[in-house]
C-alpha atoms as a PDB file:
ATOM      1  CA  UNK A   1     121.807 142.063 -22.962  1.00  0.00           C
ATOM      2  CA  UNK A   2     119.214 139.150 -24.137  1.00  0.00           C
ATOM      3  CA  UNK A   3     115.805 140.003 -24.170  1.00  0.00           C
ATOM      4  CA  UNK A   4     113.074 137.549 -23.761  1.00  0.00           C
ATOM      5  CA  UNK A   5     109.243 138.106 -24.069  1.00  0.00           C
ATOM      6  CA  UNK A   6     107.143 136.456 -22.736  1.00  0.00           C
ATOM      7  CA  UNK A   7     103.132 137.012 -23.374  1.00  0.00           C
ATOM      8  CA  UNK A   8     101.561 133.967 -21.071  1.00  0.00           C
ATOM      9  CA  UNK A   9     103.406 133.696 -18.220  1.00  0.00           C
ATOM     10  CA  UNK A  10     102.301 130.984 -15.760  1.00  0.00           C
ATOM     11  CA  UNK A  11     102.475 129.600 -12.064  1.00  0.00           C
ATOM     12  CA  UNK A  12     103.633 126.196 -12.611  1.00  0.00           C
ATOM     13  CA  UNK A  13     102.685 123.414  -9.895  1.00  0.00           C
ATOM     14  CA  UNK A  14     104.195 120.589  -9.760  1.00  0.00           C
ATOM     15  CA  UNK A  15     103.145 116.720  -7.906  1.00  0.00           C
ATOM     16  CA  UNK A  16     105.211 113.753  -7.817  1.00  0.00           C
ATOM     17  CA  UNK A  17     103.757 110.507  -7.549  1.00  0.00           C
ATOM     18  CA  UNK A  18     105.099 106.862  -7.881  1.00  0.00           C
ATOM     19  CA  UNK A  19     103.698 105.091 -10.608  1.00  0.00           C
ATOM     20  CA  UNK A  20     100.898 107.415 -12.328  1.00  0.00           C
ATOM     21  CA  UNK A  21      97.628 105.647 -13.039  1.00  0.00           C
ATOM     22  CA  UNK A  22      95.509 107.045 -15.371  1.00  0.00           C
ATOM     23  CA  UNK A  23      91.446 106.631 -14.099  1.00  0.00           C
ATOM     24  CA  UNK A  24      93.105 105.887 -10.728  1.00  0.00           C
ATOM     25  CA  UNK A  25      93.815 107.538  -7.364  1.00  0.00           C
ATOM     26  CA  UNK A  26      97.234 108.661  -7.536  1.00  0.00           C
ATOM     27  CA  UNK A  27      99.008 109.807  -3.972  1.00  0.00           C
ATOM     28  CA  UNK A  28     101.227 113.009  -3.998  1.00  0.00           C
ATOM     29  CA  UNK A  29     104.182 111.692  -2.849  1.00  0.00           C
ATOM     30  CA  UNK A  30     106.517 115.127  -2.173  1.00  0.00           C
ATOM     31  CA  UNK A  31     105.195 118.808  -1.065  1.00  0.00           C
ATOM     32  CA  UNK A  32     103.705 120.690  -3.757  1.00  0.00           C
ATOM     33  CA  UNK A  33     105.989 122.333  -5.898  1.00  0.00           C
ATOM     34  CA  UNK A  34     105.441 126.451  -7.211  1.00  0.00           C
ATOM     35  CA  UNK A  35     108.205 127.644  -9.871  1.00  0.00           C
ATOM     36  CA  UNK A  36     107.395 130.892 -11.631  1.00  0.00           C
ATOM     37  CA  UNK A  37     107.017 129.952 -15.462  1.00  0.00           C
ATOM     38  CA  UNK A  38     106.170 130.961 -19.129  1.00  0.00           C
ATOM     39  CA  UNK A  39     109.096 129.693 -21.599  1.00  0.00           C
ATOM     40  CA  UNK A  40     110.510 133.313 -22.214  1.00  0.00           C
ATOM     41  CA  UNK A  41     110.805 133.776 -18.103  1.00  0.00           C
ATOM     42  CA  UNK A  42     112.498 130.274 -17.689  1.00  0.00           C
ATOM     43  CA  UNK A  43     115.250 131.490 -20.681  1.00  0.00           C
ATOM     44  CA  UNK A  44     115.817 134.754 -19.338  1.00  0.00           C
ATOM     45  CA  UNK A  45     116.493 132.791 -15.693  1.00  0.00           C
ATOM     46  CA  UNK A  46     118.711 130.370 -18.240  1.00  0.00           C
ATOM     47  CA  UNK A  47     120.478 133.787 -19.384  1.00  0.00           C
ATOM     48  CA  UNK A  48     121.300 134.620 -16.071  1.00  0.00           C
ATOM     49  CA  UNK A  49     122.205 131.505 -14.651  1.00  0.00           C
ATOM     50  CA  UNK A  50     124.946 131.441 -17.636  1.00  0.00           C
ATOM     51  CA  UNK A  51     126.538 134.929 -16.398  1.00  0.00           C
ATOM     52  CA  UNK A  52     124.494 136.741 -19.338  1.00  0.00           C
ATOM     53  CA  UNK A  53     122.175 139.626 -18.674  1.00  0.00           C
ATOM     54  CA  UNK A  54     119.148 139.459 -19.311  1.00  0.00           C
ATOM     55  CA  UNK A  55     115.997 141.686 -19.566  1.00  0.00           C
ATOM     56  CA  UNK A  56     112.285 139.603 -19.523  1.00  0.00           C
ATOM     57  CA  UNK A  57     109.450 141.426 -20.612  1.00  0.00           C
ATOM     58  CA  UNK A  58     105.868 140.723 -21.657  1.00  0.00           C
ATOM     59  CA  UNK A  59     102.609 140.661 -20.097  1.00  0.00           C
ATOM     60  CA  UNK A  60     102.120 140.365 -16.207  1.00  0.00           C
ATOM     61  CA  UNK A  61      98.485 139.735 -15.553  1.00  0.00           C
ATOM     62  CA  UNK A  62      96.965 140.244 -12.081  1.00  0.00           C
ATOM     63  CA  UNK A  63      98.490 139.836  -8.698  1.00  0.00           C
ATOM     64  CA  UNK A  64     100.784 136.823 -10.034  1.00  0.00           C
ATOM     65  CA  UNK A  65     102.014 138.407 -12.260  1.00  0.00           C
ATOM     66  CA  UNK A  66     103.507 140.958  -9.777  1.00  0.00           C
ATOM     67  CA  UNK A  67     104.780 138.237  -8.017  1.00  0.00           C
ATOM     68  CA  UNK A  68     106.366 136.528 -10.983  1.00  0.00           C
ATOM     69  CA  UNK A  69     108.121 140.349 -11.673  1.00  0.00           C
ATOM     70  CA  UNK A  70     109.081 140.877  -8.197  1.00  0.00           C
ATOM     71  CA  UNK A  71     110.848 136.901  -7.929  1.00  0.00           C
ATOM     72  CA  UNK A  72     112.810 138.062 -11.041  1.00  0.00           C
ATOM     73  CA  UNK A  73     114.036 141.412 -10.267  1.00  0.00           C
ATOM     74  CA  UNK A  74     115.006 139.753  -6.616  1.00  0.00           C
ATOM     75  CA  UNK A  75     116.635 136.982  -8.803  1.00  0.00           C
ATOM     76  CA  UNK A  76     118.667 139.690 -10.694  1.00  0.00           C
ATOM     77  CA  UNK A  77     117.112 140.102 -13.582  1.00  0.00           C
ATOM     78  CA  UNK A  78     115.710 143.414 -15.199  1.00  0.00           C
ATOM     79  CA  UNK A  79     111.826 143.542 -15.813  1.00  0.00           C
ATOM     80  CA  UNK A  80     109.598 145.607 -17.841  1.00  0.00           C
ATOM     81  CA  UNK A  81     106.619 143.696 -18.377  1.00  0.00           C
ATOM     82  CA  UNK A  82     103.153 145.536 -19.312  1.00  0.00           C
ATOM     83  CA  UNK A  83     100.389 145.647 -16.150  1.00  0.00           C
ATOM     84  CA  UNK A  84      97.538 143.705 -17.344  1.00  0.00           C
ATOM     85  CA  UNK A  85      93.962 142.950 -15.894  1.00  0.00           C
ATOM     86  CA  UNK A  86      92.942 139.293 -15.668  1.00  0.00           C
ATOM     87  CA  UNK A  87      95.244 136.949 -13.749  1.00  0.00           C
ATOM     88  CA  UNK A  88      98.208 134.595 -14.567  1.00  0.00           C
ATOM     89  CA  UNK A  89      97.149 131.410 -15.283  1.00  0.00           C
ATOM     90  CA  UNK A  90      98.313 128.366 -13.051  1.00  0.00           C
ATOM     91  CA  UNK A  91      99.488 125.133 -14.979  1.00  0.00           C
ATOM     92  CA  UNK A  92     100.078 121.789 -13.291  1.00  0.00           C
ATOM     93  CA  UNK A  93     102.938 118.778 -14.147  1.00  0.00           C
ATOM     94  CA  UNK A  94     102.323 115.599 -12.897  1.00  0.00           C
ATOM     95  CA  UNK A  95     106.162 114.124 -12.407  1.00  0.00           C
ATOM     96  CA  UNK A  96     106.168 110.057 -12.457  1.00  0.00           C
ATOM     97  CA  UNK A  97     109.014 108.984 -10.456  1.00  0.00           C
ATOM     98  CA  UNK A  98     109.118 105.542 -11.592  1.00  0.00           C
ATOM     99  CA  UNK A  99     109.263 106.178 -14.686  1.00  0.00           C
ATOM    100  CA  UNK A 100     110.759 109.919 -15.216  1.00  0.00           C
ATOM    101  CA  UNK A 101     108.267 111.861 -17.176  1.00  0.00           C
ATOM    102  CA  UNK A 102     105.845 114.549 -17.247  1.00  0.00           C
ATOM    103  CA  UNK A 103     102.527 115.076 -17.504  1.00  0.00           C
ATOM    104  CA  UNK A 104     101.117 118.787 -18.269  1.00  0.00           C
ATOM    105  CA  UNK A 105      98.430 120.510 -18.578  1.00  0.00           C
ATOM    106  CA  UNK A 106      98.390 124.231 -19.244  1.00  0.00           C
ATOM    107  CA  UNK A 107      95.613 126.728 -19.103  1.00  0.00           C
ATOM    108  CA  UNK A 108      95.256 129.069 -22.110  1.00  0.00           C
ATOM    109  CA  UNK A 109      95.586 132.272 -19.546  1.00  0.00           C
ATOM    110  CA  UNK A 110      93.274 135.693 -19.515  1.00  0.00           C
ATOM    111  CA  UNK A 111      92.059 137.245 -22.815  1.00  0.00           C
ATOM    112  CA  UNK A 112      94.375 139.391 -24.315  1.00  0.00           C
ATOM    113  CA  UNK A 113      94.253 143.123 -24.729  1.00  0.00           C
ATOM    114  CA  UNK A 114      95.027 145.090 -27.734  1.00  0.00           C
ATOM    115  CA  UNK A 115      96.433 148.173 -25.979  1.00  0.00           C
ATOM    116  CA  UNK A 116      98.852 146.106 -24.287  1.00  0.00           C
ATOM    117  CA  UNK A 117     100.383 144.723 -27.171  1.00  0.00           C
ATOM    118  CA  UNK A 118     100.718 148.318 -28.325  1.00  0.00           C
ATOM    119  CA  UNK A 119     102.439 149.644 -25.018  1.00  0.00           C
ATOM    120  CA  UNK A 120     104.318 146.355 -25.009  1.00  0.00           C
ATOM    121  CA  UNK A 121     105.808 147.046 -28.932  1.00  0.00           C
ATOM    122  CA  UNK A 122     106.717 150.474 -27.886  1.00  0.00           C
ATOM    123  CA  UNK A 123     108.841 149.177 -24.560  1.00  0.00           C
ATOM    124  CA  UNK A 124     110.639 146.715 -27.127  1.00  0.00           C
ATOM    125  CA  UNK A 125     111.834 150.054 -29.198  1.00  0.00           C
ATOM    126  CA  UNK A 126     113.666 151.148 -26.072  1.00  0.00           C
ATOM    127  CA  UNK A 127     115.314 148.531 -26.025  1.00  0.00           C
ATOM    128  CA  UNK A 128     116.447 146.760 -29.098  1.00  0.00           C
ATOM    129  CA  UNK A 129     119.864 147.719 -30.845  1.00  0.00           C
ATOM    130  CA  UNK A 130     121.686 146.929 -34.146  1.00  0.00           C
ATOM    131  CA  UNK A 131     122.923 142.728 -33.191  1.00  0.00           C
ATOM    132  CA  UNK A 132     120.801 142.726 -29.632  1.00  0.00           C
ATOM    133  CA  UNK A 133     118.711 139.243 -29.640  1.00  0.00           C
ATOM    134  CA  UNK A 134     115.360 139.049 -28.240  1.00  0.00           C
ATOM    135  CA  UNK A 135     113.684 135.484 -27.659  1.00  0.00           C
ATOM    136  CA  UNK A 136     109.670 135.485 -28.271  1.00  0.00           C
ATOM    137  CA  UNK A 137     108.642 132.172 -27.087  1.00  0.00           C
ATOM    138  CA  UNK A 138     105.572 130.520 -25.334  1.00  0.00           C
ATOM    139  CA  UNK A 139     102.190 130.642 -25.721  1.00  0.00           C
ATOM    140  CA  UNK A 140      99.776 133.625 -26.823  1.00  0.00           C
ATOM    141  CA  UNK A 141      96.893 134.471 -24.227  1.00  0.00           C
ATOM    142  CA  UNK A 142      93.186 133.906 -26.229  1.00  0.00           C
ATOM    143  CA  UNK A 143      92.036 134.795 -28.560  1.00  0.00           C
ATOM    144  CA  UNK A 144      95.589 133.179 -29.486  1.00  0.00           C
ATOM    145  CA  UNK A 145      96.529 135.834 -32.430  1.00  0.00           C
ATOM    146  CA  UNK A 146      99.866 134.339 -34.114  1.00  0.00           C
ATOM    147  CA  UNK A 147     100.592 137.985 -35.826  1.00  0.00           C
ATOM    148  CA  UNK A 148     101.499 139.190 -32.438  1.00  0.00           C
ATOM    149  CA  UNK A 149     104.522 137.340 -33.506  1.00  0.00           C
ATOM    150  CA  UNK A 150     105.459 138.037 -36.776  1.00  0.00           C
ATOM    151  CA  UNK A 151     104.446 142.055 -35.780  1.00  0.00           C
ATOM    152  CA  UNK A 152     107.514 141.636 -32.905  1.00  0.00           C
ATOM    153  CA  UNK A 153     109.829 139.889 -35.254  1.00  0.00           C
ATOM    154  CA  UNK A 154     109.304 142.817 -38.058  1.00  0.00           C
ATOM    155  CA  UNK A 155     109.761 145.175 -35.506  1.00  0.00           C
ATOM    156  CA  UNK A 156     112.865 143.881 -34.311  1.00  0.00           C
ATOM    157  CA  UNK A 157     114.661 143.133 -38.055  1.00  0.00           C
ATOM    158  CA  UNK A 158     113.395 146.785 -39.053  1.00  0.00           C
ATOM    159  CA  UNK A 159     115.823 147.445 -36.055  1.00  0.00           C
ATOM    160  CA  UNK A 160     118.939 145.107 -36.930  1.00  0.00           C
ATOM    161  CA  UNK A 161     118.114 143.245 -34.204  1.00  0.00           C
ATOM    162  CA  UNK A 162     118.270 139.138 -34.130  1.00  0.00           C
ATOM    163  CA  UNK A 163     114.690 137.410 -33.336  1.00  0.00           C
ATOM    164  CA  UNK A 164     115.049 133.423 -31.874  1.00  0.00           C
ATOM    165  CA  UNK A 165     111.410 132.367 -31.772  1.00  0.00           C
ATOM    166  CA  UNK A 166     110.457 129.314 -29.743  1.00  0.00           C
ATOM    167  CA  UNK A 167     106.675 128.366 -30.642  1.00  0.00           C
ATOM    168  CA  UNK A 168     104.031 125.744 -31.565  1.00  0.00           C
ATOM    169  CA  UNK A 169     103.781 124.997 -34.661  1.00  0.00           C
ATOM    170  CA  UNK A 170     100.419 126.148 -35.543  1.00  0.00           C
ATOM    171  CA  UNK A 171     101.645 129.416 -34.129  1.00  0.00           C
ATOM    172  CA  UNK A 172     105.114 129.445 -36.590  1.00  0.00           C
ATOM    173  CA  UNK A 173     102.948 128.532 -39.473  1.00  0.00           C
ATOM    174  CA  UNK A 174     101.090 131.536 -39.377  1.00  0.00           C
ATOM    175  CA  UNK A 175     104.107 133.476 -38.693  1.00  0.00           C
ATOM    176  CA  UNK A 176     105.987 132.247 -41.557  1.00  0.00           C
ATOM    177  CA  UNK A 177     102.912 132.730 -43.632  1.00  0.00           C
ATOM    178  CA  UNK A 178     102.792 136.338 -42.946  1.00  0.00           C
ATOM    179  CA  UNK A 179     106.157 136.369 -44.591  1.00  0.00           C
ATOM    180  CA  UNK A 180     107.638 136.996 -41.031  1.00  0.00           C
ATOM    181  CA  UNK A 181     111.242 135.098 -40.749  1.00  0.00           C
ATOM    182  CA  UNK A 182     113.038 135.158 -37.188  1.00  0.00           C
ATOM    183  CA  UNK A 183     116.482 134.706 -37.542  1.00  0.00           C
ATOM    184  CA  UNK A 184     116.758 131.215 -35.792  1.00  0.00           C
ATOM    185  CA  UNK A 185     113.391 129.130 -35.066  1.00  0.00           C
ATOM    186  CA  UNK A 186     114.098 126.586 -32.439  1.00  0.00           C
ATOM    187  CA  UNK A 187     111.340 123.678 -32.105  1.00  0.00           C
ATOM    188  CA  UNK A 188     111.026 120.261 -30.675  1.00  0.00           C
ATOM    189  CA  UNK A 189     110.384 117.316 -32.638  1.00  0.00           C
ATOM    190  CA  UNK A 190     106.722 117.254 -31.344  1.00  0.00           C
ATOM    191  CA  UNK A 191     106.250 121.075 -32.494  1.00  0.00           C
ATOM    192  CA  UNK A 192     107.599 120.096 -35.911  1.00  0.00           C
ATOM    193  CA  UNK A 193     105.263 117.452 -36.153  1.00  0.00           C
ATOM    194  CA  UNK A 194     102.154 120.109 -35.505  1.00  0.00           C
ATOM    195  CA  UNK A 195     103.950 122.281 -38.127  1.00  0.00           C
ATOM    196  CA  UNK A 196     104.363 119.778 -40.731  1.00  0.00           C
ATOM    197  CA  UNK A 197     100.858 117.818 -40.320  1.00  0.00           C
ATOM    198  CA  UNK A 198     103.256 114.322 -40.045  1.00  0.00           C
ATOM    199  CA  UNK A 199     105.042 112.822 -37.761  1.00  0.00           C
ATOM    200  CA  UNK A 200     108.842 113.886 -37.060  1.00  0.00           C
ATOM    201  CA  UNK A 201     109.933 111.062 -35.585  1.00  0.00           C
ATOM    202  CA  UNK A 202     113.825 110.572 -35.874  1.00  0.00           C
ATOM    203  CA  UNK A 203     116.423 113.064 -36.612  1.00  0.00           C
ATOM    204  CA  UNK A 204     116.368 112.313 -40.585  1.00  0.00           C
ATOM    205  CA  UNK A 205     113.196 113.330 -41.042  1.00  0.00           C
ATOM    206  CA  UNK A 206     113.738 116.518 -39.134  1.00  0.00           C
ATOM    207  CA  UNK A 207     116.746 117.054 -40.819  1.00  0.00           C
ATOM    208  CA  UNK A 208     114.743 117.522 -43.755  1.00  0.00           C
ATOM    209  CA  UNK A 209     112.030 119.304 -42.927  1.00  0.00           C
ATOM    210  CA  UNK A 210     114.331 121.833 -41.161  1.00  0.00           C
ATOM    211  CA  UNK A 211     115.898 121.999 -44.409  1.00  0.00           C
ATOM    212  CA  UNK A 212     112.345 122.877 -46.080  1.00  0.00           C
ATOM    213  CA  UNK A 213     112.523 125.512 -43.410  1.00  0.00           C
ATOM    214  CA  UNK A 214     115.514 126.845 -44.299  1.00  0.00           C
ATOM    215  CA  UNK A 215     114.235 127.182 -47.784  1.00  0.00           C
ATOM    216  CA  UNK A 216     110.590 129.409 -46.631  1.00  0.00           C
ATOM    217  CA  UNK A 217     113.603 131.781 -45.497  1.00  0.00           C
ATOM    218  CA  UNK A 218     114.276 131.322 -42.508  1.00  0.00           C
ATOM    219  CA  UNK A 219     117.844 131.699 -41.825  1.00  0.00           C
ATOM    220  CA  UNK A 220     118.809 129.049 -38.845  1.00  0.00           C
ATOM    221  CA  UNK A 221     116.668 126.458 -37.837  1.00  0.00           C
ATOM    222  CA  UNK A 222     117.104 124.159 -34.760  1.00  0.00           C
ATOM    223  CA  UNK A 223     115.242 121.260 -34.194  1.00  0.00           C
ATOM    224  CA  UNK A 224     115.439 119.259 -30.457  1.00  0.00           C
ATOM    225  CA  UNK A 225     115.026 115.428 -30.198  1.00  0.00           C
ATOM    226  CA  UNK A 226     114.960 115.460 -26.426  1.00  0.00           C
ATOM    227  CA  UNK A 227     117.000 112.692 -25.338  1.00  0.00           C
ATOM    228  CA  UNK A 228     118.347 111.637 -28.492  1.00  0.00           C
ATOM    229  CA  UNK A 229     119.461 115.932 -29.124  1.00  0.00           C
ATOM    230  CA  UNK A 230     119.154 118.174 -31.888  1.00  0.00           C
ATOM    231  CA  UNK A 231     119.789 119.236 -35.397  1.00  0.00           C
ATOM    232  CA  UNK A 232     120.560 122.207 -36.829  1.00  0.00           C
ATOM    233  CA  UNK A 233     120.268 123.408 -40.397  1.00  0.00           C
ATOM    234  CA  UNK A 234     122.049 127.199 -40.198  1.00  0.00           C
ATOM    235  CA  UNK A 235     123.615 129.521 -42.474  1.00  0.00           C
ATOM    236  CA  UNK A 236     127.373 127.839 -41.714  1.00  0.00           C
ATOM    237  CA  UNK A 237     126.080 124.460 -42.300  1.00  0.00           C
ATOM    238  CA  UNK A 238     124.271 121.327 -40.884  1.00  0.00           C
ATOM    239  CA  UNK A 239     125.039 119.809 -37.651  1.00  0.00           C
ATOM    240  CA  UNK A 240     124.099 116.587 -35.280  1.00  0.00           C
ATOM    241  CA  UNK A 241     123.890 117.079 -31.481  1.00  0.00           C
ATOM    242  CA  UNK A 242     124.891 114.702 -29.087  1.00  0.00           C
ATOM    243  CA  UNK A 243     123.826 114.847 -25.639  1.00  0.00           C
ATOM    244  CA  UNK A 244     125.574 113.703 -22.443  1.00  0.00           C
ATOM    245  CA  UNK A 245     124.227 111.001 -20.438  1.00  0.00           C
ATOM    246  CA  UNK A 246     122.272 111.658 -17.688  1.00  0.00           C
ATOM    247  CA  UNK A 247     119.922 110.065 -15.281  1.00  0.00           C
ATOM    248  CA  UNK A 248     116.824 112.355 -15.750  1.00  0.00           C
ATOM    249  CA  UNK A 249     115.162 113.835 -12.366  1.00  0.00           C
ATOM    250  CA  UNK A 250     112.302 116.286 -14.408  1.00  0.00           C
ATOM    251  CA  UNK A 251     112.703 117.103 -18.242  1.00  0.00           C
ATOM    252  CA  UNK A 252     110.368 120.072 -17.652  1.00  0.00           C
ATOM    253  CA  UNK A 253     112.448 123.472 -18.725  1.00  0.00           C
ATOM    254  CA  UNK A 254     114.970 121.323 -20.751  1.00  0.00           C
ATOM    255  CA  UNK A 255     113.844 123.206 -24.569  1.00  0.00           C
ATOM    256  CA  UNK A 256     114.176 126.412 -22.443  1.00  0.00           C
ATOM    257  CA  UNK A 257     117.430 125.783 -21.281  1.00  0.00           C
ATOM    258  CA  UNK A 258     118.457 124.318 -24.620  1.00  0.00           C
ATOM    259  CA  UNK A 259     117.466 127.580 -25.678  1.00  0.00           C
ATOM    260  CA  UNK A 260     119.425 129.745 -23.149  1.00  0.00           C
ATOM    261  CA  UNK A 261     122.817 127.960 -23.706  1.00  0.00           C
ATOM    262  CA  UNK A 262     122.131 128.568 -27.524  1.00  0.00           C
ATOM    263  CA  UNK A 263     121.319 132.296 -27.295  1.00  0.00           C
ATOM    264  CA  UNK A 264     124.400 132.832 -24.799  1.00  0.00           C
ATOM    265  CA  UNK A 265     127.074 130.865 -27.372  1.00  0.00           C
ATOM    266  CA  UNK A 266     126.045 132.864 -30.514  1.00  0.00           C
ATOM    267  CA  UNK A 267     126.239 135.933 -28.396  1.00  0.00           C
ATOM    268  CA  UNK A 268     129.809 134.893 -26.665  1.00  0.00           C
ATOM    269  CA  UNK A 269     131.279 132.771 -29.719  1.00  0.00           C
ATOM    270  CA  UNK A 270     129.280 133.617 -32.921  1.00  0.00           C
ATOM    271  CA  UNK A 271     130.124 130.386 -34.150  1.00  0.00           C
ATOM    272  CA  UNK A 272     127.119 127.436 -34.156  1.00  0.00           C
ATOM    273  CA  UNK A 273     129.220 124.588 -32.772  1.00  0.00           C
ATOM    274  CA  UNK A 274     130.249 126.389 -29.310  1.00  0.00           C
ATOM    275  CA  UNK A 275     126.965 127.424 -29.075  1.00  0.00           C
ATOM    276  CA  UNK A 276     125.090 124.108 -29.651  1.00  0.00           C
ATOM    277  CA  UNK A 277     127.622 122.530 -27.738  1.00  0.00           C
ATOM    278  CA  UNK A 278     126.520 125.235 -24.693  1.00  0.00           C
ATOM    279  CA  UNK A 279     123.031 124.706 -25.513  1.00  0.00           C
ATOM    280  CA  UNK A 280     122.897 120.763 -25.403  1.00  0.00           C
ATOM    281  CA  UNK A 281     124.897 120.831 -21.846  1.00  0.00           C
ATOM    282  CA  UNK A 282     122.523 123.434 -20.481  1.00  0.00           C
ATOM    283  CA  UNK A 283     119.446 121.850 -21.907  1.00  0.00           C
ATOM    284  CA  UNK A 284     120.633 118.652 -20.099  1.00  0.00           C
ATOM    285  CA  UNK A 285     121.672 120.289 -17.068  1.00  0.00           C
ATOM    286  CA  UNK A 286     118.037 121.657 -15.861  1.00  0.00           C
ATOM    287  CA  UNK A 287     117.122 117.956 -16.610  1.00  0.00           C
ATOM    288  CA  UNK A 288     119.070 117.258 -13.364  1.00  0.00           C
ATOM    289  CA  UNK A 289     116.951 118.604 -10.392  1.00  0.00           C
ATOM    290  CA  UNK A 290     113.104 119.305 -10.433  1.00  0.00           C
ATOM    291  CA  UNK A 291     112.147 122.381 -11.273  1.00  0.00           C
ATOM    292  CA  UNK A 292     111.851 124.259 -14.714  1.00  0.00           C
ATOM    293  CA  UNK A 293     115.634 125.922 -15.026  1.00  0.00           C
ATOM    294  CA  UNK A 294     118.863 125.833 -14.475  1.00  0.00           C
ATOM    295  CA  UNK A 295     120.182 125.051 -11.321  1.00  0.00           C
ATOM    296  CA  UNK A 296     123.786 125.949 -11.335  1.00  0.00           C
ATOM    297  CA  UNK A 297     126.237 126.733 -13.930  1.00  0.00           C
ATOM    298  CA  UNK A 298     128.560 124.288 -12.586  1.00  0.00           C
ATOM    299  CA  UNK A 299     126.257 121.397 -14.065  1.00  0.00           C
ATOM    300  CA  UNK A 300     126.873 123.089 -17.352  1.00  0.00           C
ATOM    301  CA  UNK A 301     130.254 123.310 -17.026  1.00  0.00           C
ATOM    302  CA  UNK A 302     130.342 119.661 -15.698  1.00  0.00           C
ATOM    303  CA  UNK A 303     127.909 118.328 -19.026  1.00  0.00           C
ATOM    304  CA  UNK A 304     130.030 120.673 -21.305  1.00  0.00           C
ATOM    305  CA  UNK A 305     132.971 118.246 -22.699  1.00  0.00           C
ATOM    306  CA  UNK A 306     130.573 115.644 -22.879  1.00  0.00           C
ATOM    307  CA  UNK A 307     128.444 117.056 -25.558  1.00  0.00           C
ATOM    308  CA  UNK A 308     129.511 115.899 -29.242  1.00  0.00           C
ATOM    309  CA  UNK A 309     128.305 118.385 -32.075  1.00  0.00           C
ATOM    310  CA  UNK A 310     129.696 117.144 -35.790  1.00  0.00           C
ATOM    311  CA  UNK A 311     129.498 119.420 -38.930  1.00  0.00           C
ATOM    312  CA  UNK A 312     127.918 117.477 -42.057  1.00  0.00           C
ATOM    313  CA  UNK A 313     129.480 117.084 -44.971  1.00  0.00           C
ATOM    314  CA  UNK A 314     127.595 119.739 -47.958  1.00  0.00           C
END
């Protein structure tokens, strides 16, 4: 079983319009959209969608967040999130038809309480084993305390467990400051950027500065480059990711994805290039309908042999 955890979920609404103009009236052009959200809930729907198991757990604030545990257990996937006051936060995407991209803008959430992160380490005991994974990823509610983090990831190597955290970068470099090293850190270019105060903006220069990462001690590092793929700097060696071509309906969900095909190959294959190649098609499968996940496995299994992963030389 892969755990995720997420500590911000979100309601995420989503508008289409044709042509967004900024300082402009812009006309909805498709019903309002609601998709449950928070990146740990959209991997742990990627787990499932993949024939994994998965078990999501976090913090469920308010009445939403009921509603966000009750969508998942009907979905199929085990809960145990911790009751919180406050309520989920609601973040809104503007999708541009014309042009295929995004726009969001995400609310920080309610203010965190201390006791829950207490109930919620003791819930994670229960369930971590010697080679489980669990996924931290997303956002932290304010005051926005990165050694939430790096307290989960300790928690979890203490246990011989395997940590993949999926963060901003202002969050990871406090993390990795507190001497806290997941196992695999998996970023976008733009998160990278934040990270290393300059720009990331082709896959050489996040080749090296995954690399750099590598060298804090982190053991795997993989870096996404959205259209263009990934890189990945790992204990077995270096590899480029090539992703299918697709046309692009929403790219919102794609990292997540990315991320679920990657957990579910290391767990099936424990070998990086089946799972890359899993996590590229699966990243660019959610890219194929709106919405933030997965929408069938058969899109993955379609995308699959078109991925190309190559192995640097040392």
């Amino acid at each position: 079983m892969i755990v995720t955890v997420t500590l911000n979920p979100a309601l995420d609404q989503t508008v289409e319009v044709e042509g967004f103009a900024i300082s402009d009236t812009n006309r909805v052009c498709a019903p309002l959209r609601l998709d449950i959200s928070g990146k740990g809930i959209n991997v742990a729907r990627g787990v499932k969608a993949l024939g994994f198991d998965a078990l999501a757990c976090g913090l469920a604030p308010g009445q939403r967040g009921r509603l966000i545990e009750q969508q998942l257990i009907d979905s199929g996937i085990e809960c145990d999130f911790v009751h919180v006051s406050g309520e989920t936060r609601t973040n809104i995407t503007v999708l541009d038809r014309s042009t295929h991209t995004s726009t969001q803008l995400l609310l920080p959430g309610p203010q965190l309480e201390p006791a829950a992160i207490d109930e919620l380490h003791q819930r994670l005991r229960a369930h971590l084993t010697p080679g489980s994974w669990v996924v931290l990823a997303g956002s932290i509610p304010p005051p926005g305390d990165p050694a939430i983090y790096a307290g989960l990831i300790r928690m979890a190597t203490e246990m011989a467990a395997f940590t993949a955290l999926d963060a901003d970068g202002p969050v990871v470099e406090v993390v990795l400051a507190s001497g806290a090293y997941p196992t695999l850190l998996k970023m976008n270019e733009y998160e990278l950027s934040r990270l290393c105060h300059t720009e990331i903006d082709d896959e050489q220069a996040a080749l090296k500065a995954a690399r750099k990462l590598q060298g804090t001690g982190i053991a795997n590092v993989v870096i996404t480059l959205g259209g263009e793929g990934a890189v990945a700097v790992t204990t077995d060696g270096e590899y480029l990711v090539r992703p299918p071509q697709i046309t692009v309906e929403s790219a919102v969900g794609a990292g997540d994805g990315f991320t679920s095909g990657l957990v579910c190959g290391l767990v099936r294959d424990g070998a990086w290039e089946p799972a890359l190649t899993l996590a590229a098609a699966t990243g660019s499968a959610t890219c194929l309908a709106q919405g933030n996940v997965l929408r069938t496995r058969a899109d993955v299994e379609e995308l699959r042999p078109q991925v190309r992963v190559s192995r640097l030389p040392e």
